[in-house]
PDB file of N, CA and C in Angstrom:
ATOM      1  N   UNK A   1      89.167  96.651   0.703  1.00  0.00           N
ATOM      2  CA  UNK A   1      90.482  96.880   1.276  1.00  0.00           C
ATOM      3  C   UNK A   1      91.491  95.874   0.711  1.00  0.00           C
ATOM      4  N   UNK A   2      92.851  95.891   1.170  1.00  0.00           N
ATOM      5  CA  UNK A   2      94.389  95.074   0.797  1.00  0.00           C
ATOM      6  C   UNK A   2      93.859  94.033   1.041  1.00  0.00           C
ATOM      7  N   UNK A   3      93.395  93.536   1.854  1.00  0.00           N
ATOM      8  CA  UNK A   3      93.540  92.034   2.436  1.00  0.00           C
ATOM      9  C   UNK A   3      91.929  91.535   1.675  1.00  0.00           C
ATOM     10  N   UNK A   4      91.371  91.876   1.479  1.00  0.00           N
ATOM     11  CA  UNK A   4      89.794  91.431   0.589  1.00  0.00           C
ATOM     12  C   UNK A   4      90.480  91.169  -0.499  1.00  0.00           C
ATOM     13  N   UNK A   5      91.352  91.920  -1.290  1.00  0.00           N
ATOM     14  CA  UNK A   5      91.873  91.987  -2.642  1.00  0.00           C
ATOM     15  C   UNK A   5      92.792  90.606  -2.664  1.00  0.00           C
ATOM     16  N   UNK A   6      93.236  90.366  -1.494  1.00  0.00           N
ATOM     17  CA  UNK A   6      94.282  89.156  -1.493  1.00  0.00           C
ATOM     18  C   UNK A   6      93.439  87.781  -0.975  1.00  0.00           C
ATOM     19  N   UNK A   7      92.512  87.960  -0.299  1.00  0.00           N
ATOM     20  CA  UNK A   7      91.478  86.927  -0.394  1.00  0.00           C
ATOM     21  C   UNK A   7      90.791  86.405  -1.333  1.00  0.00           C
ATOM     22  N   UNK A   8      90.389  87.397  -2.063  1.00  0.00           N
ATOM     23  CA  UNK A   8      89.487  86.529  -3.694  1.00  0.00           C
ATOM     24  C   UNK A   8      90.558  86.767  -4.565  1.00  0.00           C
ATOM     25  N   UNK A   9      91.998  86.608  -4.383  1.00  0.00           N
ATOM     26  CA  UNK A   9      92.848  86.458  -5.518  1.00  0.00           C
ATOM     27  C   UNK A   9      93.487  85.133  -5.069  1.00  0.00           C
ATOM     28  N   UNK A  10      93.424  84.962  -4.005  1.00  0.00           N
ATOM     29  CA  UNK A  10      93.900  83.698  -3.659  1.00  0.00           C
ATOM     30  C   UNK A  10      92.747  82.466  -3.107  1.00  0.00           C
ATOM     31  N   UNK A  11      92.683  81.076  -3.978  1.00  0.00           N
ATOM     32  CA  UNK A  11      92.196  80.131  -3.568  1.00  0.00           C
ATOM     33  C   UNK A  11      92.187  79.713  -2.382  1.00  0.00           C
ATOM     34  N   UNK A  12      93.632  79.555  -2.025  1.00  0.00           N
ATOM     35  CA  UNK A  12      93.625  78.636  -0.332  1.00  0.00           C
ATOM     36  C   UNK A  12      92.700  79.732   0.769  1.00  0.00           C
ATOM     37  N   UNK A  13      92.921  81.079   0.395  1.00  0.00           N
ATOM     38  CA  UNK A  13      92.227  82.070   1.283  1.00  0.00           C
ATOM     39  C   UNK A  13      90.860  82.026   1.219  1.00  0.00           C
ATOM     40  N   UNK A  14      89.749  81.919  -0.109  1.00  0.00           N
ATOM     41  CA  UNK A  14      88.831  81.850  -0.522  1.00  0.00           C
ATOM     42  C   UNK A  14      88.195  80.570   0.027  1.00  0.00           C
ATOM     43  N   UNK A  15      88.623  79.616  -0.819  1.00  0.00           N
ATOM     44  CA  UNK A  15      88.286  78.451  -0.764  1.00  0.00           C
ATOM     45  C   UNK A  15      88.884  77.397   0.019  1.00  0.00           C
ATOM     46  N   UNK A  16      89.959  77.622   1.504  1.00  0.00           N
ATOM     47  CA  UNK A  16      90.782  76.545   1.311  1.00  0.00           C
ATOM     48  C   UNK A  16      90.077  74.970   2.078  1.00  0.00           C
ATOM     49  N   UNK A  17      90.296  74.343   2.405  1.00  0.00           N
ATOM     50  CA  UNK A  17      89.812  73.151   2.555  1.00  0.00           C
ATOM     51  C   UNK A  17      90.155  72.612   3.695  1.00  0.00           C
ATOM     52  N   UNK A  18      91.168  73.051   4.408  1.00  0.00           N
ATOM     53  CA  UNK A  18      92.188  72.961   5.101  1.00  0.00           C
ATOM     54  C   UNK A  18      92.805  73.524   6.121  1.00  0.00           C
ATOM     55  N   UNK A  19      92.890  73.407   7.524  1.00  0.00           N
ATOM     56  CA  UNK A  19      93.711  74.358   8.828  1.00  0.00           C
ATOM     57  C   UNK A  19      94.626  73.665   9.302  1.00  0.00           C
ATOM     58  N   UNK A  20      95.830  73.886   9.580  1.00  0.00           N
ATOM     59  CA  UNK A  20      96.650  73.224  10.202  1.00  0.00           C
ATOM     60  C   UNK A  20      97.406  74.636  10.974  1.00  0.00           C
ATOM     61  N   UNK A  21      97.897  74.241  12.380  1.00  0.00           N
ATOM     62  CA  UNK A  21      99.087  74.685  13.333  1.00  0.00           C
ATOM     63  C   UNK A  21      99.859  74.977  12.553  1.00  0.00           C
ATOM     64  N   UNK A  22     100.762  76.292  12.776  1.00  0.00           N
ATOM     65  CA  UNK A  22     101.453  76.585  12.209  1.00  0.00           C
ATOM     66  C   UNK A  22     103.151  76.294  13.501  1.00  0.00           C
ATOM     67  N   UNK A  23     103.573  75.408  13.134  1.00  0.00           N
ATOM     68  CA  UNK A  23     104.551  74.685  13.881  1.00  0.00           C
ATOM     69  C   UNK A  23     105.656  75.358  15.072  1.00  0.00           C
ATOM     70  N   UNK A  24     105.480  76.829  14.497  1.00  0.00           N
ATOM     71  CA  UNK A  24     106.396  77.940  15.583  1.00  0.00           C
ATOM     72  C   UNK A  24     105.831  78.826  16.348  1.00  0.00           C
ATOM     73  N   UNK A  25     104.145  78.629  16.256  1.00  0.00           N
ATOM     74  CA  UNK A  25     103.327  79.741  17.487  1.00  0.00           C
ATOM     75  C   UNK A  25     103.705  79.283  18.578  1.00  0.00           C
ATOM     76  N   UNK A  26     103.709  80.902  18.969  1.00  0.00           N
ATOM     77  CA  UNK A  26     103.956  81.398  20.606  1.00  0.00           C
ATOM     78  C   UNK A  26     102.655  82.154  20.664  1.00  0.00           C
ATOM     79  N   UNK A  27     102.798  82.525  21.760  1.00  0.00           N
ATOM     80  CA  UNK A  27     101.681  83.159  22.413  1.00  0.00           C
ATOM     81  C   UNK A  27     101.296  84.924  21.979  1.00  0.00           C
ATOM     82  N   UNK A  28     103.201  85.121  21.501  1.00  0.00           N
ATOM     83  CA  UNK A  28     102.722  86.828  20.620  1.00  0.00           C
ATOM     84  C   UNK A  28     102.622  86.311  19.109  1.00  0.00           C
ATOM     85  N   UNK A  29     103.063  85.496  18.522  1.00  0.00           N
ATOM     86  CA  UNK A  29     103.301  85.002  17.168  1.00  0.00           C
ATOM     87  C   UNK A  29     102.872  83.983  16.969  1.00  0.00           C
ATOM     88  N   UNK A  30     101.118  83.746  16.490  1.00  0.00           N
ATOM     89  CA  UNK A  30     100.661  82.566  16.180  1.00  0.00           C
ATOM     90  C   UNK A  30     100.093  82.672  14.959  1.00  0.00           C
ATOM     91  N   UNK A  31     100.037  81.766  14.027  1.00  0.00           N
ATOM     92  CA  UNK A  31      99.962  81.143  13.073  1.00  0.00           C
ATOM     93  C   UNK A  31      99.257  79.947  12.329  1.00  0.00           C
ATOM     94  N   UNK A  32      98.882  79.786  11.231  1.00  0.00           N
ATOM     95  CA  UNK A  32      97.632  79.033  11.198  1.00  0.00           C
ATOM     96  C   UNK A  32      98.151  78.964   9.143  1.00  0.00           C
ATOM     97  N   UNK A  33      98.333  77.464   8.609  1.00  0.00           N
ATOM     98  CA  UNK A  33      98.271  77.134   7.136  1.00  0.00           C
ATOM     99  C   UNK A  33      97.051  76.586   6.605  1.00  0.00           C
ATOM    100  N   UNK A  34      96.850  77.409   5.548  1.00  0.00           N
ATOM    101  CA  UNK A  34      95.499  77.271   5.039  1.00  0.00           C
ATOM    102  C   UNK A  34      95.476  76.456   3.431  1.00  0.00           C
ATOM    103  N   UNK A  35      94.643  75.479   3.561  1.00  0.00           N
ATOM    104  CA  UNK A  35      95.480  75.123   2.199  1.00  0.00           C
ATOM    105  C   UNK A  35      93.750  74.545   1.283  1.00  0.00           C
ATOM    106  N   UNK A  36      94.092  74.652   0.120  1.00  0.00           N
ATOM    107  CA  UNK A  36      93.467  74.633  -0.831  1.00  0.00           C
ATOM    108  C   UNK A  36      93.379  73.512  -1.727  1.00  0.00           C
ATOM    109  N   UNK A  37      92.873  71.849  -2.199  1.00  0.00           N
ATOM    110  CA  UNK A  37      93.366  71.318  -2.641  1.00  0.00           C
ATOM    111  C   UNK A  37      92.108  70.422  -4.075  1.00  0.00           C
ATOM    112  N   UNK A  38      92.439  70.923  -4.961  1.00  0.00           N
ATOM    113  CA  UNK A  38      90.922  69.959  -6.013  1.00  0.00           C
ATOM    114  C   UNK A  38      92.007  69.784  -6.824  1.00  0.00           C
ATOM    115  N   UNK A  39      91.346  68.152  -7.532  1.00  0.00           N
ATOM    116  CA  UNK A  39      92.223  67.853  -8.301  1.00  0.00           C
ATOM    117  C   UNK A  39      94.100  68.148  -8.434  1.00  0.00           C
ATOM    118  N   UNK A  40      94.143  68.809  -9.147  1.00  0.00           N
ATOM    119  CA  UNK A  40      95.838  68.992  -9.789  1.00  0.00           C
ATOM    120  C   UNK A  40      96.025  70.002  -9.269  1.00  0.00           C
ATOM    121  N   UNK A  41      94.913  70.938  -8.977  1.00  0.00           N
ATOM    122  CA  UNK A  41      94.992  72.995  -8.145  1.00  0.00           C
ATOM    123  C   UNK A  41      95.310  72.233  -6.585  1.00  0.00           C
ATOM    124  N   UNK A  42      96.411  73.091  -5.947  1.00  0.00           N
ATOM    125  CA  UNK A  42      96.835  73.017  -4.459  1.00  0.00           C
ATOM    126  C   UNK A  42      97.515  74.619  -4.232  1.00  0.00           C
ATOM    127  N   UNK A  43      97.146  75.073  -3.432  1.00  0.00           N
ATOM    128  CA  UNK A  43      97.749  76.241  -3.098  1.00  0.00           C
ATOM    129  C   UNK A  43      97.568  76.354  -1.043  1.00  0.00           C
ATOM    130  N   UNK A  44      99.248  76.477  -0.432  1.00  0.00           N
ATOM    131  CA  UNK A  44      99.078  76.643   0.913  1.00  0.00           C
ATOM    132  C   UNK A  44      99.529  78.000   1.055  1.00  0.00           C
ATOM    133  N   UNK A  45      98.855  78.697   2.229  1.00  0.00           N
ATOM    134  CA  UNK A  45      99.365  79.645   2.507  1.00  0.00           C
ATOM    135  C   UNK A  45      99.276  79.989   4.009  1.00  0.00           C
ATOM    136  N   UNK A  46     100.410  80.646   4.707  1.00  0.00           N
ATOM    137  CA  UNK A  46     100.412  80.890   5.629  1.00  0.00           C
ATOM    138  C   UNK A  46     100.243  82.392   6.282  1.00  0.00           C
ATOM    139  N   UNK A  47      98.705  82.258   7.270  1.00  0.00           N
ATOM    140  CA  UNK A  47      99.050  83.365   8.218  1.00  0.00           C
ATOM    141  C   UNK A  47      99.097  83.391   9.338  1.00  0.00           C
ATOM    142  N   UNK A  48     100.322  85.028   9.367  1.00  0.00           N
ATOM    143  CA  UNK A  48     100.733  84.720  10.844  1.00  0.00           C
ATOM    144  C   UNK A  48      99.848  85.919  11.599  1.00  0.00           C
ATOM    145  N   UNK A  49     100.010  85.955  12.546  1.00  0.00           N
ATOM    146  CA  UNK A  49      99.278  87.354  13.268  1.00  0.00           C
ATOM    147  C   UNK A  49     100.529  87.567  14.690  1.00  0.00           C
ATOM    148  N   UNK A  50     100.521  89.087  14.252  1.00  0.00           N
ATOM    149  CA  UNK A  50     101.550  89.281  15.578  1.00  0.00           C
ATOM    150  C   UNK A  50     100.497  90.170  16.692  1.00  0.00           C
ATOM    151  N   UNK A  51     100.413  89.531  17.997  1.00  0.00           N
ATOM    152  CA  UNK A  51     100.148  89.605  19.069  1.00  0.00           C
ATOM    153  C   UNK A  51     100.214  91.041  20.032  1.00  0.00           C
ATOM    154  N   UNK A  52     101.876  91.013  19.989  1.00  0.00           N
ATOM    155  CA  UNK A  52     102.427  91.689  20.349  1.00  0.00           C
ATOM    156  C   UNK A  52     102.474  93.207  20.468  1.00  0.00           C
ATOM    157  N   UNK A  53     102.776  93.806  21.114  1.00  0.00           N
ATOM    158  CA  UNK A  53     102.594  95.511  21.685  1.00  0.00           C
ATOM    159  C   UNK A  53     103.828  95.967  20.426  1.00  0.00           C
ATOM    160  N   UNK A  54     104.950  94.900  20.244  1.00  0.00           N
ATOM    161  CA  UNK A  54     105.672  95.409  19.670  1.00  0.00           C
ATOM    162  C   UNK A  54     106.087  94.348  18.388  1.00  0.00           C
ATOM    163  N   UNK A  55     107.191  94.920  17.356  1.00  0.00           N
ATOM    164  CA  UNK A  55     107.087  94.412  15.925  1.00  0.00           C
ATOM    165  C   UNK A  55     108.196  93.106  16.639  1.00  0.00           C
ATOM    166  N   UNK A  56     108.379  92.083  15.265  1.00  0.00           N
ATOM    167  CA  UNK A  56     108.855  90.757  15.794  1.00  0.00           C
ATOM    168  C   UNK A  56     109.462  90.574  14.413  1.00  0.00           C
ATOM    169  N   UNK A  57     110.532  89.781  14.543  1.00  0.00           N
ATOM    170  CA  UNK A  57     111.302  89.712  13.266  1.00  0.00           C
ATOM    171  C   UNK A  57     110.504  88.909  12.666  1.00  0.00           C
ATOM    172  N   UNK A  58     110.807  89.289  11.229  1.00  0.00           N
ATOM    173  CA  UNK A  58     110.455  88.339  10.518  1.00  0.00           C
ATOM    174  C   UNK A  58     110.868  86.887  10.241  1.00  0.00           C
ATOM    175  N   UNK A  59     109.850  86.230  10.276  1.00  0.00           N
ATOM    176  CA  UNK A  59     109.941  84.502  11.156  1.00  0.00           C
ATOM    177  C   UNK A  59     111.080  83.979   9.534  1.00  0.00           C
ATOM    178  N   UNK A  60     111.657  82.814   9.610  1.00  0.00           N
ATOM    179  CA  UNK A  60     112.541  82.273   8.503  1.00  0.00           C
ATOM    180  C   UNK A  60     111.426  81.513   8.009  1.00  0.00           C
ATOM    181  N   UNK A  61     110.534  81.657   6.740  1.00  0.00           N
ATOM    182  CA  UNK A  61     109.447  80.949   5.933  1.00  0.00           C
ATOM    183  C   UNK A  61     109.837  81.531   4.862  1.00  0.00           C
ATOM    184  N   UNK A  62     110.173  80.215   3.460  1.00  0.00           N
ATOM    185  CA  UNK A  62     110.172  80.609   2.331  1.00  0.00           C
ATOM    186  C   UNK A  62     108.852  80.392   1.582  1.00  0.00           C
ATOM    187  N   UNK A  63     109.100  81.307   0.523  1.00  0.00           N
ATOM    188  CA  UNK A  63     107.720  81.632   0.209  1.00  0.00           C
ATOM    189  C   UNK A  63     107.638  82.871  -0.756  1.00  0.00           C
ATOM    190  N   UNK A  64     106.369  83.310  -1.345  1.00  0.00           N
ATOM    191  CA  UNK A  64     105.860  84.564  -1.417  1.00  0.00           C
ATOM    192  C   UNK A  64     105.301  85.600  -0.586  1.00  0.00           C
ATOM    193  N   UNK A  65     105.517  86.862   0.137  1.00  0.00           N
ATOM    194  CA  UNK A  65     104.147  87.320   1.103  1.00  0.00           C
ATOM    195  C   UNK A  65     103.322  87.610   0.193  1.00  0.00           C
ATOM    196  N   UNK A  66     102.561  88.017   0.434  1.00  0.00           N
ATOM    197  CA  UNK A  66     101.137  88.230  -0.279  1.00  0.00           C
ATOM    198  C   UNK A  66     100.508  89.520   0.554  1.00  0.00           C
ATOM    199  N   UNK A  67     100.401  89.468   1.607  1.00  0.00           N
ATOM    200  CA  UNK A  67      99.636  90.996   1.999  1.00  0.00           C
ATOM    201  C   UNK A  67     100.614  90.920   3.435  1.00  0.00           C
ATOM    202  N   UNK A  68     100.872  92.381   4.106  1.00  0.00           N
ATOM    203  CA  UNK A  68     101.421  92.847   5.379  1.00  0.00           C
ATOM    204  C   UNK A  68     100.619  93.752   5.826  1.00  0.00           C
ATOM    205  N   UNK A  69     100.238  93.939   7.041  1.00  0.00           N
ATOM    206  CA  UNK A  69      99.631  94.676   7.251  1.00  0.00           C
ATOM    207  C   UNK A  69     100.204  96.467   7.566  1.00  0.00           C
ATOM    208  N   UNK A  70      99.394  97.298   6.474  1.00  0.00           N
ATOM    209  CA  UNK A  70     100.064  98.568   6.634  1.00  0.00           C
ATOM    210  C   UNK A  70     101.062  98.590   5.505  1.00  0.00           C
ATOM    211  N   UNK A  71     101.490  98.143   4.874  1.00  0.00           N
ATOM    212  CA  UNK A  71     102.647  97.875   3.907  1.00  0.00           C
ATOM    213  C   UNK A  71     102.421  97.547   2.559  1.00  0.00           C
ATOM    214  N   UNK A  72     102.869  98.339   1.583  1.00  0.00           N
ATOM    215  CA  UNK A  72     102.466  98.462  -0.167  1.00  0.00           C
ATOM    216  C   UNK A  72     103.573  96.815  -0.410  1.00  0.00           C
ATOM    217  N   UNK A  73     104.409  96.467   0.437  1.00  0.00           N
ATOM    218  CA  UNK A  73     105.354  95.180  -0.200  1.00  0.00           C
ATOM    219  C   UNK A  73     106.428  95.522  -0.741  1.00  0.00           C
ATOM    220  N   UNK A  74     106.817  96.839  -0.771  1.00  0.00           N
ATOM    221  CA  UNK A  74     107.584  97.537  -2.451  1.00  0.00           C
ATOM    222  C   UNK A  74     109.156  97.509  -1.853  1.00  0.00           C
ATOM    223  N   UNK A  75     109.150  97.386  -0.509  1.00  0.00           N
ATOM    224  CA  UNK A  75     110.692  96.977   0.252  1.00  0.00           C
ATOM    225  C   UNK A  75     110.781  95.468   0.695  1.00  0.00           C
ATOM    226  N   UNK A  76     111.796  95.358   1.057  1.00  0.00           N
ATOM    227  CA  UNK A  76     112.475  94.016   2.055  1.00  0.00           C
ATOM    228  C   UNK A  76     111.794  94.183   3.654  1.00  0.00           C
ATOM    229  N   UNK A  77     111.278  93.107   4.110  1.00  0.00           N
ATOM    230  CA  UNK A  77     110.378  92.651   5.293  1.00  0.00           C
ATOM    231  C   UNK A  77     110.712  92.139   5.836  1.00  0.00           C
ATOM    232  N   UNK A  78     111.336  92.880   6.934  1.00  0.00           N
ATOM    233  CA  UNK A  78     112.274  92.409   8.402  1.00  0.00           C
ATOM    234  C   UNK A  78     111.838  92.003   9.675  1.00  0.00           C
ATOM    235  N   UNK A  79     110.560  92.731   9.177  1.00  0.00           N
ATOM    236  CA  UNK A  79     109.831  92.354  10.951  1.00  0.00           C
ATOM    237  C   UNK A  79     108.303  92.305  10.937  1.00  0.00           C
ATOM    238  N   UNK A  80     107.757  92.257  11.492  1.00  0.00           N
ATOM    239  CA  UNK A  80     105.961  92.038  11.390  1.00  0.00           C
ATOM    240  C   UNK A  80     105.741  93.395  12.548  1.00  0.00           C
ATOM    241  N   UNK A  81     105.165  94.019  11.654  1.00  0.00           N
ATOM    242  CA  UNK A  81     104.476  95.218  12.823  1.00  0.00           C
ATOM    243  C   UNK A  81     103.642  95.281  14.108  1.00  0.00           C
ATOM    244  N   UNK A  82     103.478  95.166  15.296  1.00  0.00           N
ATOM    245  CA  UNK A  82     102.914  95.282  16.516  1.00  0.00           C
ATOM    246  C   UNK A  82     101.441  94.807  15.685  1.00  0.00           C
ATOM    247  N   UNK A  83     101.134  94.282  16.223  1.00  0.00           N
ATOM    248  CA  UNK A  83      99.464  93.767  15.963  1.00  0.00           C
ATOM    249  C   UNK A  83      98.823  94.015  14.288  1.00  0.00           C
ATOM    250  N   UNK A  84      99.782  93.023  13.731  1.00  0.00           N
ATOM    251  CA  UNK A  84      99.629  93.145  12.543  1.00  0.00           C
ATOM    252  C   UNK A  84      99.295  91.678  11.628  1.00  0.00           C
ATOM    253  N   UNK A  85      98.940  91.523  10.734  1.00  0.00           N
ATOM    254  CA  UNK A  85      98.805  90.401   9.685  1.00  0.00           C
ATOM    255  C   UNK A  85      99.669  89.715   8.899  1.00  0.00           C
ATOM    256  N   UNK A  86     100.790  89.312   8.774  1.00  0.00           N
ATOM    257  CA  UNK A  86     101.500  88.944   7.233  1.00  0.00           C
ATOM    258  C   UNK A  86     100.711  87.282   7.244  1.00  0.00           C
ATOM    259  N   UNK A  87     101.108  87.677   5.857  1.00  0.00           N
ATOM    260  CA  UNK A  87      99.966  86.444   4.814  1.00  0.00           C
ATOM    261  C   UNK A  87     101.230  85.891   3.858  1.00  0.00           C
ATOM    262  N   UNK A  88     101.693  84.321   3.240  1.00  0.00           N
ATOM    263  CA  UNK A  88     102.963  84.401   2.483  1.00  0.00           C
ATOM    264  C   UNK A  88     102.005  82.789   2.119  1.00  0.00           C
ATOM    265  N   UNK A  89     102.445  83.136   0.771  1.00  0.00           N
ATOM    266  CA  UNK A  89     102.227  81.804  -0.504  1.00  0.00           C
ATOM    267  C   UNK A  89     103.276  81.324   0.313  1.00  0.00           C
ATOM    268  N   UNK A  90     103.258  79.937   0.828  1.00  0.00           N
ATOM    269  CA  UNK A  90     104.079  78.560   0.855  1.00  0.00           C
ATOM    270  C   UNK A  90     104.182  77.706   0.226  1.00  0.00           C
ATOM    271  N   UNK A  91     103.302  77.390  -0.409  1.00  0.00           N
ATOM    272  CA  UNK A  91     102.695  76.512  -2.092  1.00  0.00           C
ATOM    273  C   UNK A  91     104.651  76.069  -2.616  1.00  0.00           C
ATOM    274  N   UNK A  92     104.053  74.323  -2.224  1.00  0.00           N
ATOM    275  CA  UNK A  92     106.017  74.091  -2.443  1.00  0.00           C
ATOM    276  C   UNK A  92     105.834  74.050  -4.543  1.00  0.00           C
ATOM    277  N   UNK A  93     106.932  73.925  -4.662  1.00  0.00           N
ATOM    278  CA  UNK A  93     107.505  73.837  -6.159  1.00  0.00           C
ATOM    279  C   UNK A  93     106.781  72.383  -6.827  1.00  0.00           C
ATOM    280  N   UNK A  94     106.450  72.471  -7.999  1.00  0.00           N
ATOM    281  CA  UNK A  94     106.305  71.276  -8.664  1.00  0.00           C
ATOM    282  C   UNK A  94     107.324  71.040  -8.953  1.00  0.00           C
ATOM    283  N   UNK A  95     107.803  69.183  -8.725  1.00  0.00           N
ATOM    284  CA  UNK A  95     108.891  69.108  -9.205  1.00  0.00           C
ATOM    285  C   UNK A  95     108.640  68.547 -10.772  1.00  0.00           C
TER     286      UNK A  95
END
């Protein structure tokens, strides 16, 4: 499935090393950063899971998404669907 395909394409998902709180869970919208770190390779990524009976805007995190649940990605992502998954590269910039 989508989300297997985005797991062994992504390290922090695969392999990550790492759990941390994701700083804005609520009780319908909780969240969890997963991060990945050897040597010079670091990759974080955040998922959120929506709770909720109903969809929830989409939270302000810059980033890449990486998988939504139910969703090819191929539009703009306004909201997280009723009991759904979004997954988003956070991995900051090398400066």
């Amino acid at each position: 499935t989508a989300i297997l395909a985005v797991r062994n394409a992504n390290m922090a998902l695969a392999y990550g090393n790492s759990f941390t709180a994701w700083e804005d869970s609520t009780a319908e919208l909780a969240g969890f950063y997963r991060e990945y770190t050897y040597e010079d390779l670091t990759q974080r990524v955040l998922v959120i899971h929506n709770f909720d009976d109903e969809a929830v805007a989409m939270p302000d995190v810059a980033g890449t998404v990486l998988y939504l649940s139910g969703s090819d990605l191929s539009g703009t992502i306004t909201a997280i669907p009723a009991r759904s998954t979004l997954i988003i590269d956070v991995t900051p910039e090398a400066d």
